[in-house]
Structures are given as C-alpha cells and as structure tokens.
C-alpha atoms as a PDB file:
ATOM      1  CA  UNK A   1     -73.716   9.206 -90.173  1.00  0.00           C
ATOM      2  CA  UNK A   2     -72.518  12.821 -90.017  1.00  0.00           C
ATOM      3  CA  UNK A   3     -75.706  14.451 -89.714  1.00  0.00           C
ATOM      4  CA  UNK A   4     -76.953  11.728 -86.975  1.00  0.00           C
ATOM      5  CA  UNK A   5     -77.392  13.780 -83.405  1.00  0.00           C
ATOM      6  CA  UNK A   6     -76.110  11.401 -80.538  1.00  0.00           C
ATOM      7  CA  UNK A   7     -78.091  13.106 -78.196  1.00  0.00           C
ATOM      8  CA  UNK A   8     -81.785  12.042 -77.277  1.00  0.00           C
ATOM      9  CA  UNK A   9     -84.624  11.763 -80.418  1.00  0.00           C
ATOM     10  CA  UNK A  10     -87.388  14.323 -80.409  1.00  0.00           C
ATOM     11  CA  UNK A  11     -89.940  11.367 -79.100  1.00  0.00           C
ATOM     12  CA  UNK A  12     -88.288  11.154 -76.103  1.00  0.00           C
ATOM     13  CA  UNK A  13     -87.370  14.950 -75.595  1.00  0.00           C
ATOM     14  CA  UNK A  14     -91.136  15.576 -76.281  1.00  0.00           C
ATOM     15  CA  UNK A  15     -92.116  12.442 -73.191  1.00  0.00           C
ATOM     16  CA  UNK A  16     -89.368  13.476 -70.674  1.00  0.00           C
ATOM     17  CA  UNK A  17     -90.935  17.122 -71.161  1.00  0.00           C
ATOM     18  CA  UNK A  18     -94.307  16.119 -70.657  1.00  0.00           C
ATOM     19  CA  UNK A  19     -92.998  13.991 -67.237  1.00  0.00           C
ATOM     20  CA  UNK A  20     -91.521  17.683 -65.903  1.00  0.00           C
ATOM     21  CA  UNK A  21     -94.380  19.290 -66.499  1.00  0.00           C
ATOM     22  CA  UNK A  22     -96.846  16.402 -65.093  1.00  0.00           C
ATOM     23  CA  UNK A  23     -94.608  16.504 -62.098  1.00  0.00           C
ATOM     24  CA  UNK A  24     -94.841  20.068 -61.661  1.00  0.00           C
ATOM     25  CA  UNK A  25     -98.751  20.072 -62.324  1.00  0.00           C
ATOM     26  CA  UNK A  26     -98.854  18.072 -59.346  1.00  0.00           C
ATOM     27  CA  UNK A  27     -96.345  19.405 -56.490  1.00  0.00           C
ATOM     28  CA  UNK A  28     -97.297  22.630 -54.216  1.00  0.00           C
ATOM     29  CA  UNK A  29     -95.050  25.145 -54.978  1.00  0.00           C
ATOM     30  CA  UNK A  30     -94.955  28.542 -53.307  1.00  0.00           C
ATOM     31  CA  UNK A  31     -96.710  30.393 -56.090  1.00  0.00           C
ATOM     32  CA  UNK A  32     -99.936  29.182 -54.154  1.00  0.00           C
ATOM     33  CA  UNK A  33     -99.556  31.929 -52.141  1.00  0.00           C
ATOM     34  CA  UNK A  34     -99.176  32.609 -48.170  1.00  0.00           C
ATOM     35  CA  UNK A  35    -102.953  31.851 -47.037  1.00  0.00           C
ATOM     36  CA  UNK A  36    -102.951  28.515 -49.140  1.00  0.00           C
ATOM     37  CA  UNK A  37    -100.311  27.061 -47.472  1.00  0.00           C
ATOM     38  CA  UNK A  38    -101.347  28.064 -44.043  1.00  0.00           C
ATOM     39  CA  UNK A  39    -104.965  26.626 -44.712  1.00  0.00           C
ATOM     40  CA  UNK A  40    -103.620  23.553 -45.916  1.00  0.00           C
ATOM     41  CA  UNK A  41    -100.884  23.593 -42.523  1.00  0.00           C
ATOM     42  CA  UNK A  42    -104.323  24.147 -40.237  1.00  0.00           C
ATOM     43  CA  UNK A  43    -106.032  20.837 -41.915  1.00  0.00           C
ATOM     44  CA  UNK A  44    -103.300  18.686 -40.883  1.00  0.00           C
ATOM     45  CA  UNK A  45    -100.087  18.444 -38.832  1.00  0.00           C
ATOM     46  CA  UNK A  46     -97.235  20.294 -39.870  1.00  0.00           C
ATOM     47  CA  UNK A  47     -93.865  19.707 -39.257  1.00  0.00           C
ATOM     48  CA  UNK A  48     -92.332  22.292 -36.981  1.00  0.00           C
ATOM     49  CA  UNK A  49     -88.337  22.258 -37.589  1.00  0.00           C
ATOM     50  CA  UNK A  50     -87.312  25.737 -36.222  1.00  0.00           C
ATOM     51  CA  UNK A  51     -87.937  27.153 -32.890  1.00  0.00           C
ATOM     52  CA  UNK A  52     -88.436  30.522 -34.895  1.00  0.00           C
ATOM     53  CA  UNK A  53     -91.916  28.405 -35.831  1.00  0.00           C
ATOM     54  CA  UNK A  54     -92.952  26.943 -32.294  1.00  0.00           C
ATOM     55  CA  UNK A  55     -92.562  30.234 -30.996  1.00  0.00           C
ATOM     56  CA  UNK A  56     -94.285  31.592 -34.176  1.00  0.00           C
ATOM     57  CA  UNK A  57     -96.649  29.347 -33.714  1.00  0.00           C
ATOM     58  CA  UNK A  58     -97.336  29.903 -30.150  1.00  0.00           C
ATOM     59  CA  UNK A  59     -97.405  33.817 -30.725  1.00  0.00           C
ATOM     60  CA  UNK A  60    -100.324  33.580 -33.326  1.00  0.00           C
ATOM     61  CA  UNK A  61    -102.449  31.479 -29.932  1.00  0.00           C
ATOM     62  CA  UNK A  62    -102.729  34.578 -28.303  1.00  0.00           C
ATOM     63  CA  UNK A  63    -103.985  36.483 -31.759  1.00  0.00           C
ATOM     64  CA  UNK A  64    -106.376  34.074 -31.870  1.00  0.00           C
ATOM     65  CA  UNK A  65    -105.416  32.718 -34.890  1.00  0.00           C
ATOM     66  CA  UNK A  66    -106.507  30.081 -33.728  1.00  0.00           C
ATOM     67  CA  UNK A  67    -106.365  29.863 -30.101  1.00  0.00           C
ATOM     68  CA  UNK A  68    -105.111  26.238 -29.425  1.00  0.00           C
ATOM     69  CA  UNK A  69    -102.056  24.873 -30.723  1.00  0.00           C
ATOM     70  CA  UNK A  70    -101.474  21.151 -30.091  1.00  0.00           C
ATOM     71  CA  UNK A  71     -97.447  20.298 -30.606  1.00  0.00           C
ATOM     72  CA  UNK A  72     -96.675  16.757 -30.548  1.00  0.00           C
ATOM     73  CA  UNK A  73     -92.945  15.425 -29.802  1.00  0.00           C
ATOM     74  CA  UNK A  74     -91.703  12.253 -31.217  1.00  0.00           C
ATOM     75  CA  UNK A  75     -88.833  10.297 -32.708  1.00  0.00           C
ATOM     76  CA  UNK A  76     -88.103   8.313 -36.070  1.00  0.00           C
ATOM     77  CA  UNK A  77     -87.831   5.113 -33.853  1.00  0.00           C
ATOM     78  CA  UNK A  78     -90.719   5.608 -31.256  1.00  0.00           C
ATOM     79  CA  UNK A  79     -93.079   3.235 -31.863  1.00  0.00           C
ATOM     80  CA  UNK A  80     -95.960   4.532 -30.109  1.00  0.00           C
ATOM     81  CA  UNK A  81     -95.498   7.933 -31.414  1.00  0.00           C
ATOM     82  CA  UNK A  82     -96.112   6.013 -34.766  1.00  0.00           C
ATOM     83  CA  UNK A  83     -99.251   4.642 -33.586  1.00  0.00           C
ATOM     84  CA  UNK A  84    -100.548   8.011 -32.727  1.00  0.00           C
ATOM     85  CA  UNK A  85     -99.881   9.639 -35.874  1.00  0.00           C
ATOM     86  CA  UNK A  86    -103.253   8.567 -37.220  1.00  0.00           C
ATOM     87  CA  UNK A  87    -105.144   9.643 -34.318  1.00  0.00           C
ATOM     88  CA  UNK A  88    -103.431  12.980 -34.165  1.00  0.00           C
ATOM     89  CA  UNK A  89    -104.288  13.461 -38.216  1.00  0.00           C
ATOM     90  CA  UNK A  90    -107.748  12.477 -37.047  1.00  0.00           C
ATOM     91  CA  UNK A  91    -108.207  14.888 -34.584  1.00  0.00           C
ATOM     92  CA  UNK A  92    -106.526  17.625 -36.843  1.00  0.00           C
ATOM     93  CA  UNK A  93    -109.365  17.189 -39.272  1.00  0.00           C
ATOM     94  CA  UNK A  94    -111.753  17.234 -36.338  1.00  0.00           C
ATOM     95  CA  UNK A  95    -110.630  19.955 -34.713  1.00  0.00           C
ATOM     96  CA  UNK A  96    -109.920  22.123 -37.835  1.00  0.00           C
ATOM     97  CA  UNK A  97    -110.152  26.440 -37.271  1.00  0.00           C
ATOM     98  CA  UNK A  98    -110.393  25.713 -33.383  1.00  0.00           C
ATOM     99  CA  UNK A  99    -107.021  24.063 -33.043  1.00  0.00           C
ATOM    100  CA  UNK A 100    -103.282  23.844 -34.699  1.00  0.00           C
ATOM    101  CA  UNK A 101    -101.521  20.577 -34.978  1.00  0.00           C
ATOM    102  CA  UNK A 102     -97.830  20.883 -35.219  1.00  0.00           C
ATOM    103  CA  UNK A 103     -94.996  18.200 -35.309  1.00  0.00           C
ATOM    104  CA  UNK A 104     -91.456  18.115 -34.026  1.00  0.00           C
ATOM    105  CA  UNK A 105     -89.135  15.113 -34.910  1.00  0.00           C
ATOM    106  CA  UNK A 106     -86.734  15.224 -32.463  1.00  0.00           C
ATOM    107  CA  UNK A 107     -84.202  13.359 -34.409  1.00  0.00           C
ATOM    108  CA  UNK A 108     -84.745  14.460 -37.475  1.00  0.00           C
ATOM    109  CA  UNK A 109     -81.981  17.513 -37.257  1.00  0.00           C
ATOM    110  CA  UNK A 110     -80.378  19.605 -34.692  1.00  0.00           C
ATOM    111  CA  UNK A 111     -82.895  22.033 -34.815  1.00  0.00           C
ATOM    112  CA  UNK A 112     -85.260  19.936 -33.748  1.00  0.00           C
ATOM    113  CA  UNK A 113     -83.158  18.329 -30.966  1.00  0.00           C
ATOM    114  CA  UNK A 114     -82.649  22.039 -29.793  1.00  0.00           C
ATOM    115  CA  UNK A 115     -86.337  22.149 -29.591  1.00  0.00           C
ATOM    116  CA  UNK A 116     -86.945  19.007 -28.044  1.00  0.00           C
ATOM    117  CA  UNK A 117     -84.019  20.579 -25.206  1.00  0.00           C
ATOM    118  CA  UNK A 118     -85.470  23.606 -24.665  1.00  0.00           C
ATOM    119  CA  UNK A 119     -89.331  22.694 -24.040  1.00  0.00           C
ATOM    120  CA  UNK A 120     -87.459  19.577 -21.977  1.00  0.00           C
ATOM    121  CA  UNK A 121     -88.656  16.599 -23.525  1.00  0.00           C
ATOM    122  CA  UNK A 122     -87.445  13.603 -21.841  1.00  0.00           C
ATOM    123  CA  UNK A 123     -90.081  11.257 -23.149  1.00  0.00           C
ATOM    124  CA  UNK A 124     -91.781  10.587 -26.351  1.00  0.00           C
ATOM    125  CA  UNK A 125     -94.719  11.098 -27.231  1.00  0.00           C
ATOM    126  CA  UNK A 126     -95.169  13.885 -25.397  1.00  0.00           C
ATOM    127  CA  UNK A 127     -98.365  17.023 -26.345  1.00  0.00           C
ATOM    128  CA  UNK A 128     -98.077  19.823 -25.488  1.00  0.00           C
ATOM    129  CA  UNK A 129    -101.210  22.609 -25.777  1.00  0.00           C
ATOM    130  CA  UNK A 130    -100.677  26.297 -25.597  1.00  0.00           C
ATOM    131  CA  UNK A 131    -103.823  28.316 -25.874  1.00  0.00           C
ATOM    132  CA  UNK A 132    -103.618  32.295 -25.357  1.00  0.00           C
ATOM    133  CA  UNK A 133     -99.570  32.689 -25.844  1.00  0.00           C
ATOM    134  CA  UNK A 134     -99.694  29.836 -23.031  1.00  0.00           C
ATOM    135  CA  UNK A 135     -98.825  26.248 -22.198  1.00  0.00           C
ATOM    136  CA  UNK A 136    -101.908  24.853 -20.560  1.00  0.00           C
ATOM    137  CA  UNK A 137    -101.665  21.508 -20.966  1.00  0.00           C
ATOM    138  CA  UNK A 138     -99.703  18.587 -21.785  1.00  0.00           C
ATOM    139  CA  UNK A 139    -100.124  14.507 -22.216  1.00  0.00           C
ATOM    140  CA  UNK A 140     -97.443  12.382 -21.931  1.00  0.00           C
ATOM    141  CA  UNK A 141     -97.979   8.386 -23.837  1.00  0.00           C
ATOM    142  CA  UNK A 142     -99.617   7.162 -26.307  1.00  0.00           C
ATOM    143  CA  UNK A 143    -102.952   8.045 -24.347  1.00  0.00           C
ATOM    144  CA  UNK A 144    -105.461   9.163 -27.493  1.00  0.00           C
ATOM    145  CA  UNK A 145    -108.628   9.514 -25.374  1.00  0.00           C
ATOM    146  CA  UNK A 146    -106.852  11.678 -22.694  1.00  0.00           C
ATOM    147  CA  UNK A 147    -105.149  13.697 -25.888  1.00  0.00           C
ATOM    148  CA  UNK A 148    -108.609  14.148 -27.148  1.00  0.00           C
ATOM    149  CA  UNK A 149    -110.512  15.110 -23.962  1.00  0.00           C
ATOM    150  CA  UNK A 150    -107.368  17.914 -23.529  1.00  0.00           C
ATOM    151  CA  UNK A 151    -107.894  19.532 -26.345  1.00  0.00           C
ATOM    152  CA  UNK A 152    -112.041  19.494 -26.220  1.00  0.00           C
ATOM    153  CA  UNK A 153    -111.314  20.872 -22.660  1.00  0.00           C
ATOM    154  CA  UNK A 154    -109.422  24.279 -24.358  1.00  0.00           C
ATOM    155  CA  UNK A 155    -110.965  24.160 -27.681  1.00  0.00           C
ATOM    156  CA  UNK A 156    -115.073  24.393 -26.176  1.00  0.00           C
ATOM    157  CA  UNK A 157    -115.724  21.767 -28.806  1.00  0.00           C
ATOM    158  CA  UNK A 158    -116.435  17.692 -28.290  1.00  0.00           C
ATOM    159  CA  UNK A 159    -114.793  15.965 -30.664  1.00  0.00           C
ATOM    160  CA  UNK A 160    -118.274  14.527 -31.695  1.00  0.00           C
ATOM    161  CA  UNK A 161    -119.462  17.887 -33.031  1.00  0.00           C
ATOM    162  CA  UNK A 162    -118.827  19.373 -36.308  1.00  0.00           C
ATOM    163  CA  UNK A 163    -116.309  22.025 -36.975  1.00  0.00           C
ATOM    164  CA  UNK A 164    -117.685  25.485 -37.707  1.00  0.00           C
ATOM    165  CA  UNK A 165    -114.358  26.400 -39.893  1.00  0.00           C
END
C-alpha cells in the first residue's frame, strides 16, 4: 500500500472541479464590467450600505442619470416593509431608465444605521424620492398606491405605460 495516495481519487478531483467551475459559470463577478452592473442595479433595487452611495446616488439625480431615485428604509424585522418588497421590485421593473430603486437595511450594519440617523428615520417603511440632486418627496407606511402615484408624479410616466428604456 506504499504507492496508494490518501488524498482524494482523480474521479472526485475531476467532479469537485467541475462544481467550482459550474459555480463560477453562474455568479456575477466584477469582470462584467462597470455598465453591466449598473444596468442590472437600475432593473431592480439595490442595496445601498454606504452613505458614500446615497449621496452617490443622489448626485447622479441631478446628471440625469436618471432623474428620480426612490430610497426605501426598512428593517430585518418590519413586517410591512416585507410586504412591500414585492411591490417596490414591481415598480422597479415598471419604472426602469426613469427611476432608481435603492435599499437601506437599517439594521443590517452600522453603516446603515448611520444612514438611517442622518436622513432621520424614525419609522419604517419610510420612501424617500430625490429628483434633480433633491428630496421631493417622501411616503411613510406600507401605502403602495400612494408610493406609486409619487413616483408617476416626478417620473412623467403612469405606471400603466410602458417604459421607453
């Protein structure tokens, strides 16, 4: 048993490589490039963890870029912030090249509690819309149809018609 390896057989060396590489086949990586990521980031919401990015973010409203920028405030244990999350997804995807949908969990890290502190969130869920470098707007509750009629108000758009993106 001298020349026996211990170590794993070629069979298995060959299917835990072909795992890595499935996995990696299948995860976004940063090789995508800087205008992938922000197309996908305009599509849906994306989690804003900095303040570097909210302000980011709101800088790039008055470039146009684009001009409305919806950021929602919640909590891991608000449960009406969980029952808007679909709603808010929808009306990313409605509102897609008119409007940007960012998310700050307020628990998540302290970050985000700095966040939450500084724009003064005292409840949850709370909107806020910035178009222009601005805050405009903003809907406290779970209140989807007043959410919706906010942002068709600074976007130009109903939510009925289609997206020109």
């Amino acid at each position: 048993m001298a020349g026996r390896s211990r170590g794993l057989t070629r069979p298995a060396l060959l299917l835990l490589g072909a795992l890595v590489l499935w996995g990696h086949a299948f995860t976004p990586s940063r090789a995508w490039g800087k205008g992938r990521e922000v197309a996908v980031a305009r599509a849906a919401v994306a989690d804003c963890t900095t303040v570097q990015e909210l302000d980011d973010a709101i800088a790039n409203t008055a470039k146009g870029e684009p001009n409305v920028l919806i950021v929602g405030f919640s909590t891991t244990w608000c449960g009406p912030c969980k029952l808007m999350d679909p709603k808010v997804k929808e009306l990313s995807e409605t509102f897609e090249g008119r409007a940007t949908f960012l998310k700050v969990m307020g628990d998540k890290d302290p970050e985000s509690m700095q966040i939450m502190k500084r724009e003064q969130v005292r409840t949850v869920p709370l909107y806020q819309i910035y178009k222009d470098g601005q805050k405009v707007g903003s809907v406290s509750g779970a209140d989807a149809d007043r959410l919706t009629s906010k942002i068709e108000q600074h976007t130009g758009m109903k939510a009925t018609e289609p997206s020109n993106s």
